[in-house]
Protein backbone atom coordinates (compact mmCIF):
# COMPACT_ATOMS: atom_id res chain seq x y z
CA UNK A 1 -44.84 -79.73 -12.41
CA UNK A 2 -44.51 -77.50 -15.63
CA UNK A 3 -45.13 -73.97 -14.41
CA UNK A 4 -44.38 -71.44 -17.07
CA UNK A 5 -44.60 -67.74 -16.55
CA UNK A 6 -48.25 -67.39 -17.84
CA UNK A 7 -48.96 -69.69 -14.88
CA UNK A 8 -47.30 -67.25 -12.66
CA UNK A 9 -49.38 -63.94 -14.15
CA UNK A 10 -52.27 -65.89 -13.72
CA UNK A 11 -51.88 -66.44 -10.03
CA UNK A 12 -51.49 -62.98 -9.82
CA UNK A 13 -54.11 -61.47 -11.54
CA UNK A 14 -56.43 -63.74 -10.23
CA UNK A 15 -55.44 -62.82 -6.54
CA UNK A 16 -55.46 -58.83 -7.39
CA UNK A 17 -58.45 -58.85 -9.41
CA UNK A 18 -60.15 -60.82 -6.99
CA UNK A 19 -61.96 -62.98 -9.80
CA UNK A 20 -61.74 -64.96 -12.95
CA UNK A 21 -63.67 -62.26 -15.29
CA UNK A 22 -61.98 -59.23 -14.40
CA UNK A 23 -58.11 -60.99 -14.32
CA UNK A 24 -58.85 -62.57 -17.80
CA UNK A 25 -59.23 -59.31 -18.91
CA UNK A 26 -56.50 -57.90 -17.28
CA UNK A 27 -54.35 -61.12 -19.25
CA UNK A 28 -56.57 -60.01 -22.45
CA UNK A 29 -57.78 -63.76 -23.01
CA UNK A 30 -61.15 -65.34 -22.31
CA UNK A 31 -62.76 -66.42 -18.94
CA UNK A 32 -62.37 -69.99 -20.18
CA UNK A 33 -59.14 -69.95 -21.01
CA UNK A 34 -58.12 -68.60 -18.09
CA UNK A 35 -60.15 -70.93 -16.35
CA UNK A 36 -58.46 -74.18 -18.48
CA UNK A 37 -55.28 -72.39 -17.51
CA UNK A 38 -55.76 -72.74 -14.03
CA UNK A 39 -57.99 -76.00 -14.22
CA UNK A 40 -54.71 -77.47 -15.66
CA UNK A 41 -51.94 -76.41 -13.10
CA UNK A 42 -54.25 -77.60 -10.48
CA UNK A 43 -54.23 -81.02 -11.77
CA UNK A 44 -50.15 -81.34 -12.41
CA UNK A 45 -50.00 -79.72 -8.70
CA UNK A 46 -52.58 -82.57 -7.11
CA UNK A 47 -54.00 -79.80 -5.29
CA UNK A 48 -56.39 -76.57 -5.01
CA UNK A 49 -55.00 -73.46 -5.93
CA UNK A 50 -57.91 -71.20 -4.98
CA UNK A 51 -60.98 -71.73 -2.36
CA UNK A 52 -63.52 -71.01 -4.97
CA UNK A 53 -66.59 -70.92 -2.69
CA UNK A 54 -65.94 -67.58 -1.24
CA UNK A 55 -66.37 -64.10 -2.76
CA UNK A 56 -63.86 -62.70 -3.74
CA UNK A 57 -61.87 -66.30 -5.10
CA UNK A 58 -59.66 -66.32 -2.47
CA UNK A 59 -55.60 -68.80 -2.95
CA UNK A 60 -55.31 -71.70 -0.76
CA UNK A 61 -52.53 -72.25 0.74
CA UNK A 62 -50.81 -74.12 -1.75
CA UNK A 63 -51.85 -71.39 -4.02
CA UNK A 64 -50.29 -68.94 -1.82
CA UNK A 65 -47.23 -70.37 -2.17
CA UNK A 66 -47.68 -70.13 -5.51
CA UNK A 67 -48.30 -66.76 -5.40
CA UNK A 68 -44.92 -66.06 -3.49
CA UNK A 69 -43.00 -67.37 -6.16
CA UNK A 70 -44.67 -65.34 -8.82
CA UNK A 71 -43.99 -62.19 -6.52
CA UNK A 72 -40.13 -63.24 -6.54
CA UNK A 73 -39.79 -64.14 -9.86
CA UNK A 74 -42.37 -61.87 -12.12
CA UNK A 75 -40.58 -58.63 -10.84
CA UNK A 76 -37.06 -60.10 -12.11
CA UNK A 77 -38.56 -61.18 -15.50
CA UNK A 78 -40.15 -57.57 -16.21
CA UNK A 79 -36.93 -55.71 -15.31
CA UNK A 80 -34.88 -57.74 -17.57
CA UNK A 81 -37.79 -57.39 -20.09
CA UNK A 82 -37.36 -53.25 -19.31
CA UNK A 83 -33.45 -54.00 -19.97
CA UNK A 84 -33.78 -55.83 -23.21
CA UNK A 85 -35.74 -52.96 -24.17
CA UNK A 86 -34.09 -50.75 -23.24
CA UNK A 87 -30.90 -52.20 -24.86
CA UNK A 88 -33.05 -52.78 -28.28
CA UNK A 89 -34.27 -49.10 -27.97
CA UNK A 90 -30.55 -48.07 -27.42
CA UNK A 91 -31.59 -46.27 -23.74
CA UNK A 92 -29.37 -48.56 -22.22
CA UNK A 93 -26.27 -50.36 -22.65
CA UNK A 94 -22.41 -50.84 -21.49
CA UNK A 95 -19.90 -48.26 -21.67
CA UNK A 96 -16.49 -49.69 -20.85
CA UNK A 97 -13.73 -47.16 -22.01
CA UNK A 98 -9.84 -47.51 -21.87
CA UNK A 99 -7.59 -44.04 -21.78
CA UNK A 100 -3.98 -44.26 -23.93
CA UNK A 101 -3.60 -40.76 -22.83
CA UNK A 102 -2.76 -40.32 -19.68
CA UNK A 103 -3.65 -36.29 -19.39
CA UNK A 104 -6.88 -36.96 -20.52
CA UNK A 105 -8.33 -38.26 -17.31
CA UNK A 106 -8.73 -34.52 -16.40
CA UNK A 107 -10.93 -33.65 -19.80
CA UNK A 108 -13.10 -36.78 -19.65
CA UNK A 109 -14.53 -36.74 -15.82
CA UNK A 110 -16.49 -33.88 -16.86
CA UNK A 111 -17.77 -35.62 -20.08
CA UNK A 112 -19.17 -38.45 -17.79
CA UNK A 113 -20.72 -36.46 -15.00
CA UNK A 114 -22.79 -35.48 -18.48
CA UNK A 115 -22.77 -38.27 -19.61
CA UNK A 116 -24.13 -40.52 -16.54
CA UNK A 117 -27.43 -37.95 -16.08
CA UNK A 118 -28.22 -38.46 -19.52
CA UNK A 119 -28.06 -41.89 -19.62
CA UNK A 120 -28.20 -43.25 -16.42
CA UNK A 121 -29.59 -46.73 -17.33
CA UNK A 122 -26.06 -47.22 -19.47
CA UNK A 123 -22.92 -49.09 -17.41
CA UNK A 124 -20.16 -47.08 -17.36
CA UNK A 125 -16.74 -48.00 -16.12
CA UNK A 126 -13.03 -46.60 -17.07
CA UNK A 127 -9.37 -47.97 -16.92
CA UNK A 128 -6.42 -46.72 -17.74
CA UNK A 129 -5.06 -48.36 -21.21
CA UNK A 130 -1.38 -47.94 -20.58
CA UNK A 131 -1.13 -50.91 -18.67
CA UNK A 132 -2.83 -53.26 -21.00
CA UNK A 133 -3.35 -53.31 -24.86
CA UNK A 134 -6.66 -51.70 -24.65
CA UNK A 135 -7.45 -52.07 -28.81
CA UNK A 136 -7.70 -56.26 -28.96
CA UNK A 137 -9.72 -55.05 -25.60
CA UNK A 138 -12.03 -53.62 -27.29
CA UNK A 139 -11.85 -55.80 -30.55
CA UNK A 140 -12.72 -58.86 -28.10
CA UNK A 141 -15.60 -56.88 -26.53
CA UNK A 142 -13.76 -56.26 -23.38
CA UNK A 143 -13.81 -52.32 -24.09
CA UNK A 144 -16.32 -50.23 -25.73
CA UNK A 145 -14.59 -47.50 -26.49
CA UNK A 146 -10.68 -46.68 -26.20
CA UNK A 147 -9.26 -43.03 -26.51
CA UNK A 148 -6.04 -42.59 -28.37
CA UNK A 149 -3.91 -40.41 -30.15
CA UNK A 150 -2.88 -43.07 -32.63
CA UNK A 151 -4.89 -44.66 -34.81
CA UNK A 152 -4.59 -48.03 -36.65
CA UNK A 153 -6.16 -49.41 -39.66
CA UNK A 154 -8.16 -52.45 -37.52
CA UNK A 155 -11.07 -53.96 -38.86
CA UNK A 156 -14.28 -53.54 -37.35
CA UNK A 157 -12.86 -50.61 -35.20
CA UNK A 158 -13.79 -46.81 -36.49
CA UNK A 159 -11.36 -44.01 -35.13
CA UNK A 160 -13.71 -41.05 -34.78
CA UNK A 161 -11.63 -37.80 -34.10
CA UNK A 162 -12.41 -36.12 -31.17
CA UNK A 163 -10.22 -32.57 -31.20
CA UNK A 164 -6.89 -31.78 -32.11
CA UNK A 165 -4.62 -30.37 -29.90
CA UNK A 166 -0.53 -29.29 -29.27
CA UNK A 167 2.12 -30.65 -28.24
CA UNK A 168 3.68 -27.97 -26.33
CA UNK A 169 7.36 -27.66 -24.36
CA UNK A 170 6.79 -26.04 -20.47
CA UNK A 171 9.92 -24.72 -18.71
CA UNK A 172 10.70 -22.45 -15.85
CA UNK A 173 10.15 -18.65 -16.75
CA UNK A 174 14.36 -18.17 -15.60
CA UNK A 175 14.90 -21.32 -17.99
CA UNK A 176 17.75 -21.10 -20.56
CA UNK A 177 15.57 -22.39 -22.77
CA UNK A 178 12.75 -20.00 -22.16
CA UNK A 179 14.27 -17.19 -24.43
CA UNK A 180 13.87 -19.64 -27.59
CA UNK A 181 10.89 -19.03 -29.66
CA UNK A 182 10.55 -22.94 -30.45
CA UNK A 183 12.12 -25.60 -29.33
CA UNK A 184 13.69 -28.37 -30.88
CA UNK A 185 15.50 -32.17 -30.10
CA UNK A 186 18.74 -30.69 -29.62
CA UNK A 187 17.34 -28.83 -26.84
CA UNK A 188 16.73 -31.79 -24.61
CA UNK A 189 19.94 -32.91 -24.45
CA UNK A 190 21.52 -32.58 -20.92
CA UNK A 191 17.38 -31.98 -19.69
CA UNK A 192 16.02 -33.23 -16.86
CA UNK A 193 12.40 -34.51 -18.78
CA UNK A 194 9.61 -34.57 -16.53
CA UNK A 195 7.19 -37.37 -18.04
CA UNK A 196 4.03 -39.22 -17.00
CA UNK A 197 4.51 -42.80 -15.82
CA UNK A 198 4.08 -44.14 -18.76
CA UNK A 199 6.22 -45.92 -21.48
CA UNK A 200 8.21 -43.34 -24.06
CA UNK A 201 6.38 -44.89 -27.40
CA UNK A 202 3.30 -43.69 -25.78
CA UNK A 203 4.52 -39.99 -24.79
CA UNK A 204 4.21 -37.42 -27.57
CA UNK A 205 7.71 -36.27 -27.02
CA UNK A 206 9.23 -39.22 -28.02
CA UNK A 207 7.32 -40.40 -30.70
CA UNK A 208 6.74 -37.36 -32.26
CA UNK A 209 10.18 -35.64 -31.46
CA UNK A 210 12.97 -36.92 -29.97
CA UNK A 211 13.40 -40.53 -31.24
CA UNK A 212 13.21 -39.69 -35.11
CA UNK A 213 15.83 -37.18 -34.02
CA UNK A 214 17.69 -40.15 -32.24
CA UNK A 215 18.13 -37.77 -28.96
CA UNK A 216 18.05 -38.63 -25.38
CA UNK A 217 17.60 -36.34 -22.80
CA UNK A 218 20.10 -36.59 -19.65
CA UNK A 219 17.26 -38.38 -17.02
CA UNK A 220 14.05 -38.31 -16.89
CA UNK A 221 11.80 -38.10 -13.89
CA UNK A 222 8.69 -40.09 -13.92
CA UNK A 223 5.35 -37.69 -12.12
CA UNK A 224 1.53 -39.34 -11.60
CA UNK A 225 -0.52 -35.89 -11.81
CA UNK A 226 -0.07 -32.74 -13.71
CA UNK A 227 -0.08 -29.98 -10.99
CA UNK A 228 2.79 -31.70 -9.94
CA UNK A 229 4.51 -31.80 -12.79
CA UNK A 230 3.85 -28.22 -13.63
CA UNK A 231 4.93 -27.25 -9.76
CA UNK A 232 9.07 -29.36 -10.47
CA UNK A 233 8.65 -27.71 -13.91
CA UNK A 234 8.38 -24.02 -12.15
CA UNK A 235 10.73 -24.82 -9.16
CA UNK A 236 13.30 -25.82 -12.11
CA UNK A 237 13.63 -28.86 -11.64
CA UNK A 238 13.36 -29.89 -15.27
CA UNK A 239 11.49 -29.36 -18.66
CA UNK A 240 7.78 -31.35 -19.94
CA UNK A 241 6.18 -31.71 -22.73
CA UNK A 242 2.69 -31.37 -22.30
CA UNK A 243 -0.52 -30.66 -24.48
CA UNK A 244 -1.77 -27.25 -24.91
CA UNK A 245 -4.99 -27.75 -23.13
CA UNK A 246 -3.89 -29.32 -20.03
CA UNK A 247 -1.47 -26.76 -18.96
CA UNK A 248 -4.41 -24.08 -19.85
CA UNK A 249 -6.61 -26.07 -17.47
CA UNK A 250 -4.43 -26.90 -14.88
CA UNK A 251 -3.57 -22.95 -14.56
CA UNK A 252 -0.55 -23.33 -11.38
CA UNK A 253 0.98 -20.26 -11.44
CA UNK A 254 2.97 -17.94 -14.03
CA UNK A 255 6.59 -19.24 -13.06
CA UNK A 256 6.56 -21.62 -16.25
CA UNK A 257 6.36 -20.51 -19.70
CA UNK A 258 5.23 -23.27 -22.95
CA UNK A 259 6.62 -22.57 -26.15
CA UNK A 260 5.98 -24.45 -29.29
CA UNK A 261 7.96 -27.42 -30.07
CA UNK A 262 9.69 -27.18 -33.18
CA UNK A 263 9.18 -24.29 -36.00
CA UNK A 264 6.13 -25.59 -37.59
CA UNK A 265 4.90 -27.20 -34.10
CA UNK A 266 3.67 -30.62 -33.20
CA UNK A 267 -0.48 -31.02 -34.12
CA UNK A 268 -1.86 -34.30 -32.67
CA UNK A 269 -5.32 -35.48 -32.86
CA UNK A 270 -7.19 -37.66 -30.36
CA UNK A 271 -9.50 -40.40 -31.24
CA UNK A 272 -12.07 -42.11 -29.96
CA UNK A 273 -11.81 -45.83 -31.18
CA UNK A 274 -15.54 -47.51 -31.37
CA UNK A 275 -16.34 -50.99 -32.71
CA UNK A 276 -18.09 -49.88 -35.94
CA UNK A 277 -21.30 -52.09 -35.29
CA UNK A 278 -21.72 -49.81 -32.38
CA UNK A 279 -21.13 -46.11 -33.55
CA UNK A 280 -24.31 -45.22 -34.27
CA UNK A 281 -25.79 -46.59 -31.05
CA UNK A 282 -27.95 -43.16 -29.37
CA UNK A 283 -25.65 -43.15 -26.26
CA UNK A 284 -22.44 -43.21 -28.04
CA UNK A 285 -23.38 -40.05 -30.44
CA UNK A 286 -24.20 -38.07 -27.34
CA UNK A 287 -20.85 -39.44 -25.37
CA UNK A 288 -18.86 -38.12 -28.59
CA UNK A 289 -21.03 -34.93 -28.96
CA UNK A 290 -20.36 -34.67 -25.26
CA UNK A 291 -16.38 -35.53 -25.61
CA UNK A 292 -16.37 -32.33 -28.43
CA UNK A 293 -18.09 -29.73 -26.38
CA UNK A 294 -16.09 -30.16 -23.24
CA UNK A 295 -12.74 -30.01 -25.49
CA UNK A 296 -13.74 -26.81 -27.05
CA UNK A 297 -14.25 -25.34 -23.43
CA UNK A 298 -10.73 -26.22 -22.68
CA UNK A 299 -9.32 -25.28 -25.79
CA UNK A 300 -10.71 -21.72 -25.45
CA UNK A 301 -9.92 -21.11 -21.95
């Protein structure tokens, strides 16, 4: 047999409207064809599909069976129909994003809890790009979006800036180095540096700081979250470089002073890295629009 999905929406029709007439206009075709339709199934099948002597046509049990199918399989068809719409419309989609910044898993949970009751028919899922090279990722279609503090000239890939924000030096309030109005490389010499775990071409300090300078601090003691960070950094247990915002939002307590690092400061700027084919697409306007208003909240806390 050669059953195609008309066949299927025939079967259907036919057993809700209860008749040929009113199901062929349901279809929008003619009573005949409708009728040819079904005339023709019938005679690949070798059997009845409806018991056309009663009022309404009632399926026989082959076209029961029939119907079954069309009740499994119809349902699956129109949702994926509702998807490719939906995907064509740009209501729906994937959203698979990579972080380079470890700090800013704090600033972007709130920008998907927006995010997900706008567009809750879009896929969303995060990683953290430090362990992988999240940019071929997302050139390969692995990623949609990867947010970074350093952008590259890739093609096909459009860095869209997101907000700028400051590198900043925290230290215990009884710190030495709290009295200094700015801080510079020579500073962290003989510092314990509290980082994130990740590696030093990826961490501000280093990149931005302390490697052009050529200086090495005297350890440095790898931390997972923030508040805990903040709490070794007030207990004087050593010195972080952190940006602006995070120690704003975080707010521990008022044993830790920031001060700016060096005497004209340290301005970064993160990015959010989009396959250009996709920037305009509805939900990734809204995710960046999104991304911008939740920065500005922490940036004027």
């Amino acid at each position: 047999m050669h059953i195609e999905f008309r066949h299927l929406k025939s079967i259907r029709a036919i057993h809700e409207a209860g008749g040929l007439a009113r199901a062929a206009d349901t279809l929008n075709i003619t009573q005949s064809a409708l009728s040819h339709q079904i005339k023709g199934l019938e005679d690949q099948a070798g059997v009845e599909l409806f018991i056309r002597r009663t009022k309404p046509m009632k399926l026989s049990a082959a076209g029961l069976r029939l119907l079954r199918l069309a009740e499994q399989v119809l349902p699956q068809v129109e949702a994926l129909e509702d998807e490719f719409s939906g995907l064509r419309a740009g209501r729906s989609g994937r959203l698979h994003i990579a972080i380079e910044c470890h700090a800013c898993f704090e600033w972007l949970f709130p920008v998907l809890e927006s995010f997900r009751k706008n567009w809750s028919d879009v896929d969303v899922d995060i990683r953290a790009g430090l362990a992988f090279d999240a940019l071929p990722a997302l050139q390969k279609e692995e990623l949609d979006l990867v947010v970074s503090s350093d952008p590259e000239n890739i093609p096909g890939v459009t860095f869209i800036p997101l907000f700028d924000y400051n590198a900043v030096f925290v230290a215990a309030s009884t710190h030495p180095l709290a009295a200094k109005p700015y801080i510079e490389a020579e500073d962290f010499k003989g510092q314990t540096l509290i980082t994130y775990p990740v590696d030093r071409t990826r961490l501000d300090v280093f990149n931005q700081l302390l490697m052009p300078a050529k200086v090495e601090p005297a350890s440095i003691r790898r931390v997972e979250l923030t508040a805990v960070i903040l709490l070794l950094v007030a207990s004087n247990r050593g010195v972080a470089v952190l940006p602006d915002w995070v120690v704003r939002e975080v707010k521990y307590n008022s044993d830790y002073v920031t001060r700016q690092l060096t005497k004209d400061g340290i301005t970064r700027t993160l990015y959010a890295a989009i396959r250009t084919e996709d920037v305009d697409k509805p939900y990734m306007t809204d995710l960046i629009a999104l991304a911008r208003t939740e920065a500005t909240k922490l940036q004027n806390q």
